[in-house]
Protein backbone atom coordinates (compact mmCIF):
# COMPACT_ATOMS: atom_id res chain seq x y z
CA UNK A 1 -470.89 -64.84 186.32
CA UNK A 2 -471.89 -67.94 184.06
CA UNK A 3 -469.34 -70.56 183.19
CA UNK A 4 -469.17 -72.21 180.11
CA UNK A 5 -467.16 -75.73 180.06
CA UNK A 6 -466.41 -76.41 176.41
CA UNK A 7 -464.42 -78.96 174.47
CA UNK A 8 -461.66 -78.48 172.07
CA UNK A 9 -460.53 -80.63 168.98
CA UNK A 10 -458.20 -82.19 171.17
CA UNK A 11 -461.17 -84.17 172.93
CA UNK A 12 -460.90 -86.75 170.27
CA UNK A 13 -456.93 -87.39 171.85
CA UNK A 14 -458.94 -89.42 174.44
CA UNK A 15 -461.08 -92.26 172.15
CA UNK A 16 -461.92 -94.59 173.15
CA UNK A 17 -462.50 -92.99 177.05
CA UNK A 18 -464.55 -89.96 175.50
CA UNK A 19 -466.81 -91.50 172.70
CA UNK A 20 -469.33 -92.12 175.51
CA UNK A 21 -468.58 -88.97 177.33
CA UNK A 22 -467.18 -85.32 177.26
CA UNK A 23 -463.85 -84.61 178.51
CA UNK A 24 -464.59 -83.17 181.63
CA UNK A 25 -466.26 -86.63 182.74
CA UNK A 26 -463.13 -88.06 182.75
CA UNK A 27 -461.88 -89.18 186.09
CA UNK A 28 -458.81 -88.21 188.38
CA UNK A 29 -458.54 -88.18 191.55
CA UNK A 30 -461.70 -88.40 194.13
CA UNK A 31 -463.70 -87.33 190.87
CA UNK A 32 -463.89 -85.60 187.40
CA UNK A 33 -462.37 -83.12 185.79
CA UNK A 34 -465.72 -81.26 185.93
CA UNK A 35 -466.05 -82.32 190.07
CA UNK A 36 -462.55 -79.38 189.90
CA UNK A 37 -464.94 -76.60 187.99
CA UNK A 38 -467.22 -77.45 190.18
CA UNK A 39 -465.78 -77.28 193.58
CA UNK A 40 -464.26 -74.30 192.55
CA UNK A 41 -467.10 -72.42 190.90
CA UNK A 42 -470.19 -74.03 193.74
CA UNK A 43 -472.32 -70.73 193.43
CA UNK A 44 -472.26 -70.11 189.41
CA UNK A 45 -474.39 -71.39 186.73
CA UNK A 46 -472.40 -74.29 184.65
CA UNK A 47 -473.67 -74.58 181.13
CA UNK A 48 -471.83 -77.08 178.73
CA UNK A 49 -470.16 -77.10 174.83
CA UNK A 50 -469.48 -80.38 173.50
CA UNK A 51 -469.18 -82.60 170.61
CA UNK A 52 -472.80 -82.47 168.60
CA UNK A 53 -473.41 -86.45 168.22
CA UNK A 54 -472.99 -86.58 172.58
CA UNK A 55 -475.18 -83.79 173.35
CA UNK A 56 -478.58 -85.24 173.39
CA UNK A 57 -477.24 -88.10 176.04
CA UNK A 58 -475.68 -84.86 178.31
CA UNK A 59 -479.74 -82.93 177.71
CA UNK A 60 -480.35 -86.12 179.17
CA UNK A 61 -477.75 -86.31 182.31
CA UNK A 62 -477.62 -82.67 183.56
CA UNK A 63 -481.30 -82.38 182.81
CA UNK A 64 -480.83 -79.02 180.72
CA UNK A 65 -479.24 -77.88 176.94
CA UNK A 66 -476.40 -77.93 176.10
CA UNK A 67 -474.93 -76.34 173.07
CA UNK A 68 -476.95 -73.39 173.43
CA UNK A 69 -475.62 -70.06 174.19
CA UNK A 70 -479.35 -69.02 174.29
CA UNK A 71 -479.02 -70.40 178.11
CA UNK A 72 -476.20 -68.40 179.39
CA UNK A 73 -477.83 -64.70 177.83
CA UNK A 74 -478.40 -62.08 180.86
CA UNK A 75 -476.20 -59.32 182.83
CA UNK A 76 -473.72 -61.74 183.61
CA UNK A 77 -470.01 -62.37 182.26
CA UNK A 78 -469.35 -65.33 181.30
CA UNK A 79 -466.34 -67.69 181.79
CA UNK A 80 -465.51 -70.23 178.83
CA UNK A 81 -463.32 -72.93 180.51
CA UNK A 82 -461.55 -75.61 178.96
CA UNK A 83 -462.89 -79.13 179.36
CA UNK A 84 -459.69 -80.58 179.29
CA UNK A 85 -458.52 -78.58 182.11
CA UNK A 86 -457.37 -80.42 184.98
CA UNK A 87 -457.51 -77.58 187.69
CA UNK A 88 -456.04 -76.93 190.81
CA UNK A 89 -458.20 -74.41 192.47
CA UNK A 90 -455.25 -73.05 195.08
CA UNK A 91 -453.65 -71.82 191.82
CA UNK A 92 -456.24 -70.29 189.80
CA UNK A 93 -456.84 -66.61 191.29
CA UNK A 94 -459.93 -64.45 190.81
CA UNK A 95 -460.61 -63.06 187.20
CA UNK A 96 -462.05 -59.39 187.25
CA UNK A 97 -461.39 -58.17 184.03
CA UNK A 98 -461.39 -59.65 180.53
CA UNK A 99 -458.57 -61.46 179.70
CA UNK A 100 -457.53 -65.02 178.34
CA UNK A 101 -455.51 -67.97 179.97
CA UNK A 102 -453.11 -69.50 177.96
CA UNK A 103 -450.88 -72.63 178.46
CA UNK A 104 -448.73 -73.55 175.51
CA UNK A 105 -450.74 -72.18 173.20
CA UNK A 106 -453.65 -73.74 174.18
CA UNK A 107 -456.68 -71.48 175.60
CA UNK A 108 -457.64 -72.44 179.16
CA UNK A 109 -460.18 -70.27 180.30
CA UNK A 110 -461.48 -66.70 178.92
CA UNK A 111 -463.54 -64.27 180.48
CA UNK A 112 -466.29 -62.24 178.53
CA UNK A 113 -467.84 -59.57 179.48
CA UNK A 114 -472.17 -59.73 179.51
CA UNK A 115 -472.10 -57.58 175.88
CA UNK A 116 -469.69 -60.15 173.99
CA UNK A 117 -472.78 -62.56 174.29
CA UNK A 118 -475.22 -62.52 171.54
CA UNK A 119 -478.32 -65.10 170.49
CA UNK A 120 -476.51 -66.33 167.07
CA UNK A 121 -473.27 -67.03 168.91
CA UNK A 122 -472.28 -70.56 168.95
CA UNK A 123 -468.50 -72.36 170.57
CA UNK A 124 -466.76 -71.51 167.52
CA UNK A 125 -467.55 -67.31 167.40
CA UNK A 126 -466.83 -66.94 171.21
CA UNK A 127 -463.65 -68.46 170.98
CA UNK A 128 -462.99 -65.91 168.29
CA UNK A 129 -463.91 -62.94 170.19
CA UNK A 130 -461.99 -64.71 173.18
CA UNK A 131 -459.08 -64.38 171.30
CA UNK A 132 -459.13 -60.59 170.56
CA UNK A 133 -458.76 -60.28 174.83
CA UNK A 134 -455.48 -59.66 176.62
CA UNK A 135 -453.21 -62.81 176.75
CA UNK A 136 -452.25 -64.30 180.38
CA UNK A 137 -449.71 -67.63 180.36
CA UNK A 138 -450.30 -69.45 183.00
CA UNK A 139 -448.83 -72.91 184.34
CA UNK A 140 -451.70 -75.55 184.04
CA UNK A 141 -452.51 -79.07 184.09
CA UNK A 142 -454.03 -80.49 180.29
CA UNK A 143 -454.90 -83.80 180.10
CA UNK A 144 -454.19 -83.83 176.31
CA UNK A 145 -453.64 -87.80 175.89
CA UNK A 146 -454.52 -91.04 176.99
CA UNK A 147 -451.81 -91.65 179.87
CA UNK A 148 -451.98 -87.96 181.38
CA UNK A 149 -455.25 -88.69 183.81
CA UNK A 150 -452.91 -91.49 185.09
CA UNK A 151 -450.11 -89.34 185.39
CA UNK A 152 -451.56 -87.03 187.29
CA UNK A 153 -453.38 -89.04 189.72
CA UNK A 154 -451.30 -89.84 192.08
CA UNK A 155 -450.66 -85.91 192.65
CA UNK A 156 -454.65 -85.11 192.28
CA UNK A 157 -456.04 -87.56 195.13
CA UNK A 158 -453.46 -85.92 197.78
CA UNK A 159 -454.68 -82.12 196.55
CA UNK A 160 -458.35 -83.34 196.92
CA UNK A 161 -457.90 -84.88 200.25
CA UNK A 162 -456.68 -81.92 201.44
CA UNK A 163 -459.31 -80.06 199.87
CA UNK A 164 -462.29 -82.36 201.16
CA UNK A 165 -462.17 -81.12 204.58
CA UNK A 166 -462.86 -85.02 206.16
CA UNK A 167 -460.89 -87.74 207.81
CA UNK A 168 -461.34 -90.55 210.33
CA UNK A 169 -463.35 -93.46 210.64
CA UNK A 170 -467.28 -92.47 210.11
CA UNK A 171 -467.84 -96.21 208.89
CA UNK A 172 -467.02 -99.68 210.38
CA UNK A 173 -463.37 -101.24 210.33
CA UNK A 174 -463.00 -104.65 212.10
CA UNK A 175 -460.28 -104.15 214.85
CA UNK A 176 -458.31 -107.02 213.14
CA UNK A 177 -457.40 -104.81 210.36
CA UNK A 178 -454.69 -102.20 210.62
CA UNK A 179 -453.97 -98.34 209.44
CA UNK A 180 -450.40 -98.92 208.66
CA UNK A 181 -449.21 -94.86 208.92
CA UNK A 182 -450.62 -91.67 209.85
CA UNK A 183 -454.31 -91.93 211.16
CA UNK A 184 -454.91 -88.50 210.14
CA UNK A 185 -454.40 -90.13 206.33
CA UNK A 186 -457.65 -91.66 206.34
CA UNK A 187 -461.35 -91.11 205.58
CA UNK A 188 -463.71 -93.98 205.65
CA UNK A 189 -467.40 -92.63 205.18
CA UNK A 190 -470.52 -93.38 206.74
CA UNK A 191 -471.78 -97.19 205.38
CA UNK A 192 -468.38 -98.57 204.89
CA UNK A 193 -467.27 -101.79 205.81
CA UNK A 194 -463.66 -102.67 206.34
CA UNK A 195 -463.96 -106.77 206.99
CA UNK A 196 -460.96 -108.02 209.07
CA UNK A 197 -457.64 -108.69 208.29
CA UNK A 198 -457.32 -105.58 205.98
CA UNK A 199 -454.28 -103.18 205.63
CA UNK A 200 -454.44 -99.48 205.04
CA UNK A 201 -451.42 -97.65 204.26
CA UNK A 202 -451.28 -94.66 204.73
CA UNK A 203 -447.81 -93.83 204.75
CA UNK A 204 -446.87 -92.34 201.31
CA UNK A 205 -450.63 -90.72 201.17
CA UNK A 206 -454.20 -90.80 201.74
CA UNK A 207 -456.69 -93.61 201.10
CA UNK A 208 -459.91 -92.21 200.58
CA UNK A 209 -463.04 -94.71 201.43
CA UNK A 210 -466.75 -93.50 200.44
CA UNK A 211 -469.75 -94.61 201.25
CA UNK A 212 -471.27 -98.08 200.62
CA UNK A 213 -467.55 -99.57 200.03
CA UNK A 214 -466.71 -102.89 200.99
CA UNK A 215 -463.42 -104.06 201.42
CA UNK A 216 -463.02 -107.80 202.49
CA UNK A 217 -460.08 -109.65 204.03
CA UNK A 218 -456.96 -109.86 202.58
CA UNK A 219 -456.65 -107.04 200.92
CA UNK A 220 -453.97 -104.11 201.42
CA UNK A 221 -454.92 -100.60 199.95
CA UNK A 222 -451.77 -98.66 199.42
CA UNK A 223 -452.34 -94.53 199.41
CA UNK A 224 -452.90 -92.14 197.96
CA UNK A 225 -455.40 -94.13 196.85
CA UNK A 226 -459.66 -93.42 196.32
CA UNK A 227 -462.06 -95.77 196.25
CA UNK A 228 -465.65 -94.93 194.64
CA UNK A 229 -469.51 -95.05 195.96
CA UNK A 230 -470.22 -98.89 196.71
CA UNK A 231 -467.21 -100.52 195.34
CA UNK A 232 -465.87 -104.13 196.36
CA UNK A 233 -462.35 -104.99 196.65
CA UNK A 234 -462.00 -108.68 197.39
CA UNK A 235 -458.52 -109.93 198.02
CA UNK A 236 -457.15 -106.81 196.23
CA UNK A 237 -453.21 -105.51 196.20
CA UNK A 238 -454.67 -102.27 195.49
CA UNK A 239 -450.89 -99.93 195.26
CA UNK A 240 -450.69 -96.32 195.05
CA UNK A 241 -452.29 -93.97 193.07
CA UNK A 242 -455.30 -95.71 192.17
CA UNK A 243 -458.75 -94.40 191.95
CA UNK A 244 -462.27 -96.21 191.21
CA UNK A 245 -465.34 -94.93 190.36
CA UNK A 246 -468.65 -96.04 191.72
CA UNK A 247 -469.81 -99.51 192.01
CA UNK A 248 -466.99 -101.27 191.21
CA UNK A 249 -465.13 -105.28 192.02
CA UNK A 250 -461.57 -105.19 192.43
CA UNK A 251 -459.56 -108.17 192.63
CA UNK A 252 -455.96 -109.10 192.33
CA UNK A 253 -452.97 -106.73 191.82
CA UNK A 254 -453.54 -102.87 191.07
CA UNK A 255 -451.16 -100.04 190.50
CA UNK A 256 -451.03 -96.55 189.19
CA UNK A 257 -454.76 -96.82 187.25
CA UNK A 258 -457.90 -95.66 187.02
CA UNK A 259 -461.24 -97.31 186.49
CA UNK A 260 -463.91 -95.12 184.96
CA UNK A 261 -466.67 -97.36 187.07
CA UNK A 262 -469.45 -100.54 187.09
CA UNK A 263 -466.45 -102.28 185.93
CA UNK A 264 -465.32 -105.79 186.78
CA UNK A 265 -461.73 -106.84 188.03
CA UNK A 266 -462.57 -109.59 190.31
CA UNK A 267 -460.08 -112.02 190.00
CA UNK A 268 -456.09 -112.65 189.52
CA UNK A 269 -454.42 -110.56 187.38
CA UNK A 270 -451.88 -107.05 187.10
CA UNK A 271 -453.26 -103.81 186.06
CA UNK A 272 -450.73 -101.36 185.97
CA UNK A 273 -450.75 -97.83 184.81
CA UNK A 274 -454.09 -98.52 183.07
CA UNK A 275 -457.64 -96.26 181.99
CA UNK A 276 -460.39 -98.34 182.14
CA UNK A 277 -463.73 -97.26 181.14
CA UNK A 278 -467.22 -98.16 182.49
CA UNK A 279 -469.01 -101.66 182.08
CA UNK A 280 -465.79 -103.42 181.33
CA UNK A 281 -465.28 -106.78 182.82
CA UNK A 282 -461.56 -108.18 182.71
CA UNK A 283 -461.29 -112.31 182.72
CA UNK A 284 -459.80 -114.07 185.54
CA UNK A 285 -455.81 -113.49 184.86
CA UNK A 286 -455.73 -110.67 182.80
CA UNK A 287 -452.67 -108.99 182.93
CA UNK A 288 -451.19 -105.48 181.02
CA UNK A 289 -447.72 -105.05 180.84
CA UNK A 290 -446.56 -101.68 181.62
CA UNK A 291 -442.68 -101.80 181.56
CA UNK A 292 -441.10 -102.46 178.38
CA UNK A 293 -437.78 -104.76 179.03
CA UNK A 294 -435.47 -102.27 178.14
CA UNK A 295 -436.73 -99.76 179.98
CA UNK A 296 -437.60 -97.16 176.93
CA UNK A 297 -440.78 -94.72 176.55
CA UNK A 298 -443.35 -96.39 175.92
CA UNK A 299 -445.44 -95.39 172.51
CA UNK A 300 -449.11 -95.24 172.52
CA UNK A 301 -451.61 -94.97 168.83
CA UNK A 302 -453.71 -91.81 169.47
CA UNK A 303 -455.82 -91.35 166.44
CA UNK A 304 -454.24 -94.32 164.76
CA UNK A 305 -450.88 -92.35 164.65
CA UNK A 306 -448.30 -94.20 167.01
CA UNK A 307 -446.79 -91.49 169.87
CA UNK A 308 -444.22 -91.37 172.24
CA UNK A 309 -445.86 -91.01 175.80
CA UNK A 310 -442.08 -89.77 177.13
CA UNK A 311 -442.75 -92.38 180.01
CA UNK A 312 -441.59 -95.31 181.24
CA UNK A 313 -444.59 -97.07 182.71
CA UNK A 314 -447.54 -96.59 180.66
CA UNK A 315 -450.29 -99.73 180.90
CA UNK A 316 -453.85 -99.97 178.31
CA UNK A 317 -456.86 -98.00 178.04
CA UNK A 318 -459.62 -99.61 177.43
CA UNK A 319 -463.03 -98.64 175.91
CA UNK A 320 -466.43 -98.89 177.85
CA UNK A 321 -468.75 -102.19 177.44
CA UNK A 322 -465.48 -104.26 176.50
CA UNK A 323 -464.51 -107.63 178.03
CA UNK A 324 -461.53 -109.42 178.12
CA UNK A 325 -461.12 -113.51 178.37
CA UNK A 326 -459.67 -115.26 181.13
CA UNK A 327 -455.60 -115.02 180.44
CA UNK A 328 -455.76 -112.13 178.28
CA UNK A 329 -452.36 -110.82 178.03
CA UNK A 330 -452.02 -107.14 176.53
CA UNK A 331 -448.78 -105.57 175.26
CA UNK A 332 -447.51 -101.95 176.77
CA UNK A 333 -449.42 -99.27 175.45
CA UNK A 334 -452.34 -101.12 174.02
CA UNK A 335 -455.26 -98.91 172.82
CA UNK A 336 -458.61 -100.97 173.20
CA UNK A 337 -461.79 -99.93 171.79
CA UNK A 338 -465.00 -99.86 173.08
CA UNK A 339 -467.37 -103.18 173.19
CA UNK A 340 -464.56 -105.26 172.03
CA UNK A 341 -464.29 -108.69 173.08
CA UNK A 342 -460.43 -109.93 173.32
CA UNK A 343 -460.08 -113.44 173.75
CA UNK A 344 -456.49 -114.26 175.65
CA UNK A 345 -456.06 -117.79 173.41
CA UNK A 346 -453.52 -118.46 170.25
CA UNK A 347 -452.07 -114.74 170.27
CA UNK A 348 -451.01 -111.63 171.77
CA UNK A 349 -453.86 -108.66 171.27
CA UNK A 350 -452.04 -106.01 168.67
CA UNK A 351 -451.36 -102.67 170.77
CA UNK A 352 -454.88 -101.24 168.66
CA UNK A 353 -457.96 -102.83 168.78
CA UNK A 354 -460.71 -101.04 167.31
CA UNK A 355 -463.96 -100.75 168.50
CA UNK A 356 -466.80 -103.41 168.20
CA UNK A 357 -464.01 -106.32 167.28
CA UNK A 358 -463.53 -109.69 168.02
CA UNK A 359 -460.19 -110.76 168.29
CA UNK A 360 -459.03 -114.70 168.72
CA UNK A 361 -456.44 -116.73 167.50
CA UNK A 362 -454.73 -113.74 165.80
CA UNK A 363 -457.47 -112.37 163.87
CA UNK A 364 -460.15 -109.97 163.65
CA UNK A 365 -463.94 -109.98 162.83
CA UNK A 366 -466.65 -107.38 163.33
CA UNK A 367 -469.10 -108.05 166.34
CA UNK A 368 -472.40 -106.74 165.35
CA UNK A 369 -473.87 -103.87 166.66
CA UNK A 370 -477.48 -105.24 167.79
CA UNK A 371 -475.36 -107.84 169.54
CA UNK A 372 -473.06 -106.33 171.51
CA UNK A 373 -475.91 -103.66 172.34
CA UNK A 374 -477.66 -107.04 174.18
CA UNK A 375 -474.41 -107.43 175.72
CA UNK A 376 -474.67 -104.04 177.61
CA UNK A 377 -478.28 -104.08 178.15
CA UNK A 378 -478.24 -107.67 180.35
CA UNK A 379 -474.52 -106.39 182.10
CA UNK A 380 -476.21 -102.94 183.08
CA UNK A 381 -479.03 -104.97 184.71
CA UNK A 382 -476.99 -106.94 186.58
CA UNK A 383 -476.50 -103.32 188.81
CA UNK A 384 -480.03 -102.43 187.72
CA UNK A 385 -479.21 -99.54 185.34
CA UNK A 386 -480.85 -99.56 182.10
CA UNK A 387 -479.25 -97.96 178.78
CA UNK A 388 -481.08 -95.36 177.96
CA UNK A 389 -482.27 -94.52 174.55
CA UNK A 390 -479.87 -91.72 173.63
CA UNK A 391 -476.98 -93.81 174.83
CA UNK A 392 -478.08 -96.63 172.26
CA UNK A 393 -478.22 -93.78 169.24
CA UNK A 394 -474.66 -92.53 170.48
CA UNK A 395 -473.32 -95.80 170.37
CA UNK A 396 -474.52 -96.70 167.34
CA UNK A 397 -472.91 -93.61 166.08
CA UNK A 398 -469.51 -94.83 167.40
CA UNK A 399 -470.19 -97.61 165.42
CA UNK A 400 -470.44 -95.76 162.34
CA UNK A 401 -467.19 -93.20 163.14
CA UNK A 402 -465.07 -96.45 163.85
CA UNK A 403 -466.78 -99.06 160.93
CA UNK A 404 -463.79 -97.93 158.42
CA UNK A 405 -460.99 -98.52 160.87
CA UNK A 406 -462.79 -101.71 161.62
CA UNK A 407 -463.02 -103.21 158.34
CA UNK A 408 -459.71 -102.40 157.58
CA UNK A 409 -458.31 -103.63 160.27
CA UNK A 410 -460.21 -107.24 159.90
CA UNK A 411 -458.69 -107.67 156.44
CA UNK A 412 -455.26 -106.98 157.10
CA UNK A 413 -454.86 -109.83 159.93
CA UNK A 414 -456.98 -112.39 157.11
């Protein structure tokens, strides 16, 4: 059997995270949404369906086609799975005959048998034929907007801790730090450092250490909590249910959020309930709130349409290659695009920012796109990474998808 990880209309829930990215690159837990397929699916053939302007960056990445059901022809079946999907593989039971998954209305996975696949076929015709096969509701995890890969984390880092089959000490903790809770909560790979004078609770879940991290004194890491390939925390009040990606500096006080990774958080500062994409660097003191004062839900614009997130605690998300100011405050809720660059003096940031913006002093003006292209080329060099060529022509399409929002939003705060 081949699988076939697609994306859905809903994808575009998740600007500014996913104009960079598909879906399934997203981040929860110890890894991606894709990291779940994968784990579950280790011996089959993954091909991938996405969005047209980000497949020649994925050709790229995975080093084969995408969007090309020429790839998955042969006497296999093939499984179309949901990009969005946020799976729990002790849940998901073997598929033997044709059938579709459904979760509130929304298709999850489908299985085709080897003759259903034809040359001409493209996403849109074998999600037609997927929908002539025998319906199946089952109980699933979507991440349909912004807050949900947040929501779930917490939940997800426990499930792939247990899953991960490793725990102990494999790296080097300084016997003046302490594993406050079970030490059976732990894992701490090979070419860690834990400096001394470092806490590691472990009592309301795991904290998950890989390889290359550093974590230097005076900082407390509260589980279940995951910290990415060759990440620094220095100083950090990391709380629960917080995971990094690789390669990132954490400073100051952390809760509840996720950081895509190769971002910056060195310094002072509350991130709470937050998304944070890659190549993002946050001024000393910046600060989200994610508690309104009255203790209401807490409404997020996806698409430009304000919703209500049904929660309580919801923080920013914030677009890759943007920066913040020292003292940048932002409001609960706030939508950030990607390669803005929010300056924390005069104002309060609206709860939208659109991508490539300035914003000081209570207004807005374009940043230009050769510019702030610059920008990311001498910040990826500082962790010797180069953008590549087809990640310049995707952004550069973001930049044409987002110019109208843009402009209109510059001349209404004249």
């Amino acid at each position: 059997m081949k699988i076939l990880v697609f994306e859905d209309k809903k994808a575009k829930n998740l600007y500014p995270l996913t104009y960079l990215r598909p879906v399934w690159e997203l981040l929860c837990g110890t890894g991606t949404l894709l990291d779940k397929v994968k784990r579950h699916f280790p011996d089959n053939e993954i091909h991938f369906w996405c969005r047209p302007e980000i497949a020649p960056l994925l050709n790229r990445e995975y080093g084969k086609p995408v969007n090309d059901i020429k790839n998955i022809l042969g006497p296999e079946s093939v499984m179309l799975i949901n990009g969005r999907w946020l799976m729990d593989p002790k849940k998901f039971p073997p598929i033997k005959t044709e059938e579709q998954g459904i979760c509130r209305d929304t298709l999850i996975y489908a299985y085709l048998a080897p003759e259903k696949i034809q040359p001409r076929d493209n996403l849109t015709s074998l999600l037609e034929k997927a929908s002539f096969l025998p319906k199946k509701e089952i109980k699933a995890r979507l991440i349909n907007n912004l807050w949900e890969p947040v929501k779930y984390n917490a939940e997800t880092i426990k499930e792939d801790f247990g899953l991960m089959g490793k725990k102990g000490i494999m790296g080097a903790l300084a016997p003046e730090s302490t594993i406050y809770g079970p030490k059976d909560n732990i894992y701490v790979a090979a070419g860690a450092e834990i400096h001394p004078m470092v806490v590691l609770d472990t009592k309301a879940g795991p904290v998950i250490i890989a390889e290359g991290v550093k974590i230097f004194p005076f900082s407390r890491i509260e589980g279940p909590a995951y910290i990415g390939p060759n990440c620094q925390i220095v100083g950090g009040k990391i709380r629960e249910g917080c995971s990094f990606g690789p390669e990132c500096r954490i400073g100051g006080e952390v809760e509840e959020s996720i950081i895509q990774g190769y971002s910056n958080k060195y310094h002072d500062g509350f991130l709470g309930h937050a998304y944070v994409g890659e190549w993002v660097n946050l001024g000393a003191l910046t600060t989200n709130s994610d508690l309104k004062n009255d203790y209401s839900s807490v409404s997020v614009k996806v698409n430009g349409i304000p919703q209500d997130t049904g929660e309580i605690k919801v923080g920013s998300f914030i677009g890759d290659h943007t920066k913040t100011s020292i003292g940048t405050m932002l409001n609960t809720g706030t939508v950030v695009g990607m390669m803005c660059n929010v300056l924390g003096v005069g104002a309060l940031p609206p709860k939208e920012l659109p991508s490539f913006t300035w914003f000081l002093k209570g207004k807005f003006k374009e940043a230009g796109l050769e510019s702030q292209l610059q920008v990311a080329r001498t910040a990826m060099a500082r962790r010797k990474k180069e953008l590549a060529a087809e990640e310049e022509t995707l952004i550069g399409k973001v930049y044409e998808m987002t110019r109208e929002q843009r402009q209109e939003t510059v001349l209404k705060y004249l």
